[in-house]
Protein backbone atom coordinates (compact mmCIF):
# COMPACT_ATOMS: atom_id res chain seq x y z
CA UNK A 1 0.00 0.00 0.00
CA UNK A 2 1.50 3.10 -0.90
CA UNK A 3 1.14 6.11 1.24
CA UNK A 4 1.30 10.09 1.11
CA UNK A 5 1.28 12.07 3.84
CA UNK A 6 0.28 15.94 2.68
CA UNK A 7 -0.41 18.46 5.14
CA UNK A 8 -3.64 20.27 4.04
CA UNK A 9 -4.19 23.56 6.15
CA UNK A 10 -3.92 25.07 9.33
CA UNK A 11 -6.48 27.45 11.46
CA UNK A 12 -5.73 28.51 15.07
CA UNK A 13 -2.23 26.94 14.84
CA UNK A 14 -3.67 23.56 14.06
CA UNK A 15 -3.09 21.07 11.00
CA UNK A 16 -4.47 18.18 9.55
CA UNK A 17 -2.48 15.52 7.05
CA UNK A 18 -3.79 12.08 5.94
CA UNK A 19 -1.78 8.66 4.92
CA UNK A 20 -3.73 6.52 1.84
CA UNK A 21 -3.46 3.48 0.27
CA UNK A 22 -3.26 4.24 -3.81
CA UNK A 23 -7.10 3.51 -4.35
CA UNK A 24 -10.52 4.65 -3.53
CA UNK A 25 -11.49 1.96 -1.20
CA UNK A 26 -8.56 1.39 0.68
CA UNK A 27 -8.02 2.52 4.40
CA UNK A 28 -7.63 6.62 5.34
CA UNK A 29 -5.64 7.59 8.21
CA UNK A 30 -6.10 11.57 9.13
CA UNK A 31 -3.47 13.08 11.64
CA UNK A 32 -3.98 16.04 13.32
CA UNK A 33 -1.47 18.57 15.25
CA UNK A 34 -1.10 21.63 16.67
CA UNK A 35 1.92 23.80 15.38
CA UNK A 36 4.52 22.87 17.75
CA UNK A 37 3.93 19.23 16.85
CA UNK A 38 2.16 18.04 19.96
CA UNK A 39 -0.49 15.68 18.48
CA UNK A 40 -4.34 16.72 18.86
CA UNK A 41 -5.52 13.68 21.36
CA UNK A 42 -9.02 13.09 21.72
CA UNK A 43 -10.09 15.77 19.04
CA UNK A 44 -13.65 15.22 16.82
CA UNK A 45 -13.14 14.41 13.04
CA UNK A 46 -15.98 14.68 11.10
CA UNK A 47 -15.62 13.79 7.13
CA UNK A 48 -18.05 15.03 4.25
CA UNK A 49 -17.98 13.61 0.56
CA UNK A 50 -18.26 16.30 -1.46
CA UNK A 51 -20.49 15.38 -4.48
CA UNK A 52 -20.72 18.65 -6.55
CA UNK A 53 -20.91 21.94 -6.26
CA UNK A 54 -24.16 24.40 -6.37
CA UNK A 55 -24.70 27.15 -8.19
CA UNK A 56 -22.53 29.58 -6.58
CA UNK A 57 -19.66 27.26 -6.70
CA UNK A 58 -19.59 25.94 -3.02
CA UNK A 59 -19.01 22.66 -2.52
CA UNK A 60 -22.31 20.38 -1.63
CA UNK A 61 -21.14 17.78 1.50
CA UNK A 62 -22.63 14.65 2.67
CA UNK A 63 -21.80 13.88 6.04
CA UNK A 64 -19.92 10.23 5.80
CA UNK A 65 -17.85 9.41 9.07
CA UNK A 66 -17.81 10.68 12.77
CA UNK A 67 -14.74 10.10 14.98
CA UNK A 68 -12.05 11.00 17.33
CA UNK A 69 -8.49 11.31 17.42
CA UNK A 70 -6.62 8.32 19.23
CA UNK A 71 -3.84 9.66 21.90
CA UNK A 72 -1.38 10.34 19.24
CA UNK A 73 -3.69 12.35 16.86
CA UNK A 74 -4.79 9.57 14.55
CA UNK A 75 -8.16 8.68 13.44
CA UNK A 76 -8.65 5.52 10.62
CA UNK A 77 -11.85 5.29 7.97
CA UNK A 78 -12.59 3.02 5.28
CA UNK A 79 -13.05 5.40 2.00
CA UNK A 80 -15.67 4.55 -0.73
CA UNK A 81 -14.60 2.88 -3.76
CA UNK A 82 -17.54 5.19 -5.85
CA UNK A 83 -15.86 8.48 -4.34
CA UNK A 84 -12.83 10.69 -4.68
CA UNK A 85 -13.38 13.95 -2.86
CA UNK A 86 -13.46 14.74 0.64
CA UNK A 87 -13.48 17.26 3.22
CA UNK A 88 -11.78 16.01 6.49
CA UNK A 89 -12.86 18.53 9.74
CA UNK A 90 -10.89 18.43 13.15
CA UNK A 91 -12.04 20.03 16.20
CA UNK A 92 -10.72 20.54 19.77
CA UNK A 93 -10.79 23.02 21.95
CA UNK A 94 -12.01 25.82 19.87
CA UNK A 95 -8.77 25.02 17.09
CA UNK A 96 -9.96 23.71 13.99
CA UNK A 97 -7.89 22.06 10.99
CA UNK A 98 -9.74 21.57 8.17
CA UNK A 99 -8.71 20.65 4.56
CA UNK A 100 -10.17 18.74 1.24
CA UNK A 101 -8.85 15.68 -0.10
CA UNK A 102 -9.09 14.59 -3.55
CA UNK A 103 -8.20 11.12 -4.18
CA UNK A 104 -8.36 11.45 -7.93
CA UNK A 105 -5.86 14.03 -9.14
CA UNK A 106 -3.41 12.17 -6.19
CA UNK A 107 -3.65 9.11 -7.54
CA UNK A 108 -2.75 9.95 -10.91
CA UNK A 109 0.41 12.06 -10.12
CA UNK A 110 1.59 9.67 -8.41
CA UNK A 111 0.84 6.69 -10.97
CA UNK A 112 2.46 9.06 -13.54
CA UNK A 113 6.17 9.64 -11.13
CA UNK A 114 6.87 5.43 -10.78
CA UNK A 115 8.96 3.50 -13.79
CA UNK A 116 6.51 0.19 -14.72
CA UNK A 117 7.85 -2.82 -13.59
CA UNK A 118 9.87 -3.89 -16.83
CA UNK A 119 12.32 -0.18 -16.59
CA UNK A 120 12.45 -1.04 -12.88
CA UNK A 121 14.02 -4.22 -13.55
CA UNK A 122 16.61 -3.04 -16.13
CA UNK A 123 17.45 -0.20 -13.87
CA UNK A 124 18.27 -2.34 -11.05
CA UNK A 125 20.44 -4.71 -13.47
CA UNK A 126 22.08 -1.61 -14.69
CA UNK A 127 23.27 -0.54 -11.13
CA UNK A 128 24.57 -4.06 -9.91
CA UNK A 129 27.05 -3.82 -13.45
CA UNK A 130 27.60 -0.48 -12.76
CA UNK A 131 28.96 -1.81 -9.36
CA UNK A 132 30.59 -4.69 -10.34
CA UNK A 133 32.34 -2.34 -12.83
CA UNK A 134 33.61 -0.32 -10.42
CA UNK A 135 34.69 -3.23 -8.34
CA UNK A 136 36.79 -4.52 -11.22
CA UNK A 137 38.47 -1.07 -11.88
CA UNK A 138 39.62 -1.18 -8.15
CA UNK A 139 41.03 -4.55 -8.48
CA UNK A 140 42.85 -4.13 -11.83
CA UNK A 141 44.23 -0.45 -10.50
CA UNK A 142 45.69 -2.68 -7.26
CA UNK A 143 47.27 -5.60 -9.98
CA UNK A 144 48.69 -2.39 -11.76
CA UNK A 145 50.41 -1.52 -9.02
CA UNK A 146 51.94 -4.97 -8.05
CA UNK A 147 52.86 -5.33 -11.28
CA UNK A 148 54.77 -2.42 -11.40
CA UNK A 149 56.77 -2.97 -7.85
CA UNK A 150 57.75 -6.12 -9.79
């Protein structure tokens, strides 16, 4: 499962980030912190889908999960497989965090960064000779040298 961790926004000195897997579906872990890194324990999450926008351009929200931050400022939902945009809310203590996630444009950027398999392969063959080439230089440099003493 591959992971991104992207820190979204901050209000009041407080920020949200999320880890998730490369697919709609898979598990979503938000963390949430205040500014000098102390995690926000105990804090509410609340996450919307957002399915459109209206006429004036404001996102419409669904209200999809209802949690709490774990000591260290973690809270863990399943996302939808149908959906791709959310908006992740965390409360505490009159600071807010608050930012919108959008699975789609993630997942492509990061599909588009990664070599397929086949290049990966070659690449890694490529630096094991280009290793064992440079091994062989160092030994033939040493046999030089003996070879010249005698």
């Amino acid at each position: 499962m591959s992971s991104v961790f992207i820190p979204l926004a901050s209000a009041h000195r407080a920020f949200v980030g999320y880890f998730v897997g490369a697919d709609a579906g898979d598990e979503m872990q938000v963390k949430a912190w205040y500014e000098g890194g102390s995690p926000m324990a105990n804090a509410d999450v609340s996450v919307y889908l957002i399915t459109g926008t209206d006429e004036d351009g404001k996102d419409i929200k669904e209200p999809y999960f209802e949690g709490s931050t774990d000591e260290d400022g973690f809270c863990t939902f399943l996302t939808d497989r149908g959906e791709t945009m959310y908006s992740i809310v965390v409360e505490q203590d009159g600071h807010r965090a608050r930012g919108t996630i959008d699975l789609e444009n993630q997942a492509s950027s990061s599909q588009e960064d990664e070599l397929p398999l086949p290049a990966r392969v070659v690449a890694g063959f490529g630096y094991l000779i280009g290793l064992a080439g440079v091994g062989m230089m160092i030994s033939a440099r040493k046999m030089k040298k003996q070879y010249e003493k005698s």
